[in-house]
N, C-alpha and C. Protein backbone atom coordinates (compact mmCIF):
# COMPACT_ATOMS: atom_id res chain seq x y z
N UNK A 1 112.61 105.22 98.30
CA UNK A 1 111.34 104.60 98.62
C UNK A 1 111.57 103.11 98.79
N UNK A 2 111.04 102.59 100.10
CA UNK A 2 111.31 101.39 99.99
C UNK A 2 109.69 100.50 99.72
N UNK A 3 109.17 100.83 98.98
CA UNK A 3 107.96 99.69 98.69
C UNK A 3 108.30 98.53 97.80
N UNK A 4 107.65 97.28 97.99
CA UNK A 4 108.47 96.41 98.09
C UNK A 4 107.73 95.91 96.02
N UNK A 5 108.48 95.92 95.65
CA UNK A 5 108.72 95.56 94.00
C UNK A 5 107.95 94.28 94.13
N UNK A 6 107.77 93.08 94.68
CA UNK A 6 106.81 92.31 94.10
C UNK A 6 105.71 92.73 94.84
N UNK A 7 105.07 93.98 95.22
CA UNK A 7 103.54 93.85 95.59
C UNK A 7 102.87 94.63 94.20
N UNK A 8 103.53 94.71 93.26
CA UNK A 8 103.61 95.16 91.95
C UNK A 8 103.19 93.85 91.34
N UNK A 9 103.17 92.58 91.49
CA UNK A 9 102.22 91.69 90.69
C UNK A 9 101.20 91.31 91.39
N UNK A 10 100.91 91.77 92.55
CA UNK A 10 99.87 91.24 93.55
C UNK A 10 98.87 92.98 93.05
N UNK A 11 99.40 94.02 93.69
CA UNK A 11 98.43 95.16 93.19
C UNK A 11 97.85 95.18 92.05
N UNK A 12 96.56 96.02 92.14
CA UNK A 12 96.08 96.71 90.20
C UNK A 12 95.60 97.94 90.58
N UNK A 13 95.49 98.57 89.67
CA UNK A 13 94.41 99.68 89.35
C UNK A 13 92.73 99.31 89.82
N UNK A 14 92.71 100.13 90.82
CA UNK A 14 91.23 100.06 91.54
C UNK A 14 90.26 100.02 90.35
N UNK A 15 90.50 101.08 89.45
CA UNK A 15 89.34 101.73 88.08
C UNK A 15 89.66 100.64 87.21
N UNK A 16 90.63 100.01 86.44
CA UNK A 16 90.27 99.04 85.67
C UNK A 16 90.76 97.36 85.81
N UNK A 17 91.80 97.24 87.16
CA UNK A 17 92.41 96.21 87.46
C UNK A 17 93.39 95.79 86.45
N UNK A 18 94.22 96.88 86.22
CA UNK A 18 94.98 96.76 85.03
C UNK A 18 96.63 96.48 86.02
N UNK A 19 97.57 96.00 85.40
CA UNK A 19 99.06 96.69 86.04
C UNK A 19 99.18 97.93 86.55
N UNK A 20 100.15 98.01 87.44
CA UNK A 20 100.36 99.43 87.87
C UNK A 20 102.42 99.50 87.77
N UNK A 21 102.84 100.33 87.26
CA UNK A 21 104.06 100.66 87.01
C UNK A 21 104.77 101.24 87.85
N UNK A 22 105.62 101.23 88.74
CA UNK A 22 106.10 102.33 89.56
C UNK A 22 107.25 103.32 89.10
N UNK A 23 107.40 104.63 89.64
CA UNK A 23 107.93 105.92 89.42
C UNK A 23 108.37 105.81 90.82
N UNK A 24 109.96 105.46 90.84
CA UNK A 24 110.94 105.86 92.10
C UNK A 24 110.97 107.29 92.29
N UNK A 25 110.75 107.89 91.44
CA UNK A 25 111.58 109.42 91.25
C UNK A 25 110.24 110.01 91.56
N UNK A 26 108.91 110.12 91.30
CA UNK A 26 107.94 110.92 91.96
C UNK A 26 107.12 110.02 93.10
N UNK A 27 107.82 108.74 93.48
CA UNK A 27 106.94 108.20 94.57
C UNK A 27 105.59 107.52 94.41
N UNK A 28 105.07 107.54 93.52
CA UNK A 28 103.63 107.02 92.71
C UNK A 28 103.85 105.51 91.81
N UNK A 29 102.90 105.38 92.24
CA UNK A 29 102.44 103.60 90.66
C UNK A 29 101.56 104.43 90.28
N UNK A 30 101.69 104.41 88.71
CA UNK A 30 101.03 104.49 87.41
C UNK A 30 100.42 103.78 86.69
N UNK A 31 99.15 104.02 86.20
CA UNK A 31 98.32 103.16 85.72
C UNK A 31 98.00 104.04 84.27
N UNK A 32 98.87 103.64 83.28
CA UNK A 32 98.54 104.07 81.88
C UNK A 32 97.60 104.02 81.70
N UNK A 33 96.75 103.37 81.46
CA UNK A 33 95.48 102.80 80.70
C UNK A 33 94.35 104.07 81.00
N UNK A 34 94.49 104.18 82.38
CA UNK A 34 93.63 105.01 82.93
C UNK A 34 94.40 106.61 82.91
N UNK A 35 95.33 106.60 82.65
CA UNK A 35 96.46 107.77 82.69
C UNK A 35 96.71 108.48 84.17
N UNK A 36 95.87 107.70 85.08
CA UNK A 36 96.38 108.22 86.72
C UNK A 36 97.46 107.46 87.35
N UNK A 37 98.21 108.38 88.32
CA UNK A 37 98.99 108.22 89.36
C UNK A 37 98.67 108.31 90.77
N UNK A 38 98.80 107.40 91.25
CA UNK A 38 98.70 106.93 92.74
C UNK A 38 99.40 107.20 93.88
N UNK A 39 99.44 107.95 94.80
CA UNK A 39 100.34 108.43 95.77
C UNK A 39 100.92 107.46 95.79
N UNK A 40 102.30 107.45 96.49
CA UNK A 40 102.98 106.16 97.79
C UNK A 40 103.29 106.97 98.97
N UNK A 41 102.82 107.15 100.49
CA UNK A 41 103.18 107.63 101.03
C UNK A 41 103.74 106.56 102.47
N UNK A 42 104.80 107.61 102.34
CA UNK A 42 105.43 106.15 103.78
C UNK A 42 105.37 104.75 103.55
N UNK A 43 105.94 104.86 102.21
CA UNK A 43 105.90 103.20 101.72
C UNK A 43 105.08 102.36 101.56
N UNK A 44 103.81 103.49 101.46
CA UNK A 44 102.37 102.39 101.68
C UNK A 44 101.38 103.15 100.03
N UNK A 45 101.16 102.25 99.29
CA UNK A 45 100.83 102.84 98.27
C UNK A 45 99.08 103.00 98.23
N UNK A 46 98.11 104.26 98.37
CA UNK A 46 97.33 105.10 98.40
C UNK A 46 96.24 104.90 96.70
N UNK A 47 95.80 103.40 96.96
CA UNK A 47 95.02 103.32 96.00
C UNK A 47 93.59 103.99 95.87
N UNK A 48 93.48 105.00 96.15
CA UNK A 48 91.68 105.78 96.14
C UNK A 48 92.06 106.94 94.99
N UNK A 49 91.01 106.75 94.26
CA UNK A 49 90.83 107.18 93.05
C UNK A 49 90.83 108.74 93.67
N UNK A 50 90.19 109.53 94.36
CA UNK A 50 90.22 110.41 94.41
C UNK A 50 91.15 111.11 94.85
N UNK A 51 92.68 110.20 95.55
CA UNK A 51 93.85 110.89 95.54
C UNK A 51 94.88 110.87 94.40
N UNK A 52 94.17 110.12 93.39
CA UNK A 52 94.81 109.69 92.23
C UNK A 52 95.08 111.27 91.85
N UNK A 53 96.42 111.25 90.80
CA UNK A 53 96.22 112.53 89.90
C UNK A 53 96.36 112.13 88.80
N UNK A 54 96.17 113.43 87.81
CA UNK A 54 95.71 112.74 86.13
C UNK A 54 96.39 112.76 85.38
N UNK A 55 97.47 112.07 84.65
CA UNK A 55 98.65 112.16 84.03
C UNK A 55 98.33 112.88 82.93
N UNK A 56 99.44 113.48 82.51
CA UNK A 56 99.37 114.50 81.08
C UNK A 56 99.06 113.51 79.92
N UNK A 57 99.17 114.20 78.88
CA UNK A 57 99.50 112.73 77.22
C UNK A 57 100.71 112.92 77.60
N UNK A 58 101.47 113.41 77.57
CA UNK A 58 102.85 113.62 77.69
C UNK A 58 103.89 112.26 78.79
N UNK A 59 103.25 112.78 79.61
CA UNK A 59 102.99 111.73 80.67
C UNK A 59 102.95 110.14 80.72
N UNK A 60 101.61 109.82 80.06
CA UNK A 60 100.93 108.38 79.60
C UNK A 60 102.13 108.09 78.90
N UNK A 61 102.45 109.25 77.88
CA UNK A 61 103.01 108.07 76.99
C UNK A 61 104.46 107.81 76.51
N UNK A 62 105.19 108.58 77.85
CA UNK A 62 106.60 108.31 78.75
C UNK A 62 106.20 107.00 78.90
N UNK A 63 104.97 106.13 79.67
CA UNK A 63 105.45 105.49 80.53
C UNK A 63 104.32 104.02 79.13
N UNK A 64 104.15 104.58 78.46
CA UNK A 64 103.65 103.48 77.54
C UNK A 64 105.10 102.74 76.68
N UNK A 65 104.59 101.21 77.12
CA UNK A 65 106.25 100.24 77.05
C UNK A 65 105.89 98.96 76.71
């Protein structure tokens, strides 16, 4: 995936404007707080809540750091 690592301090989380974390390996930024994941498709990252999916606990709290 080539999305570009500093649009990671410029992006947030639509739902709380929190950080968003990225996952090379499933293609998504993660937003703990809210426990959703965010598509990235074609290098373009897919902030609408309703394509969001809902991270497990399991999940969240892999990526809680």
């Amino acid at each position: 995936m080539a999305l570009n690592v500093a649009l990671l301090d410029i992006i947030a989380c639509p739902v709380c404007k929190g950080k968003l974390k990225l996952d090379k390996e499933q293609q998504e930024l993660i937003c703990v707080a809210d426990r959703l994941a965010y598509p990235v498709r074609q290098h373009i990252p897919v902030l609408l809540v309703n394509e969001a999916r809902q991270l497990t606990l399991d999940e969240a709290e892999t990526w809680r750091s």
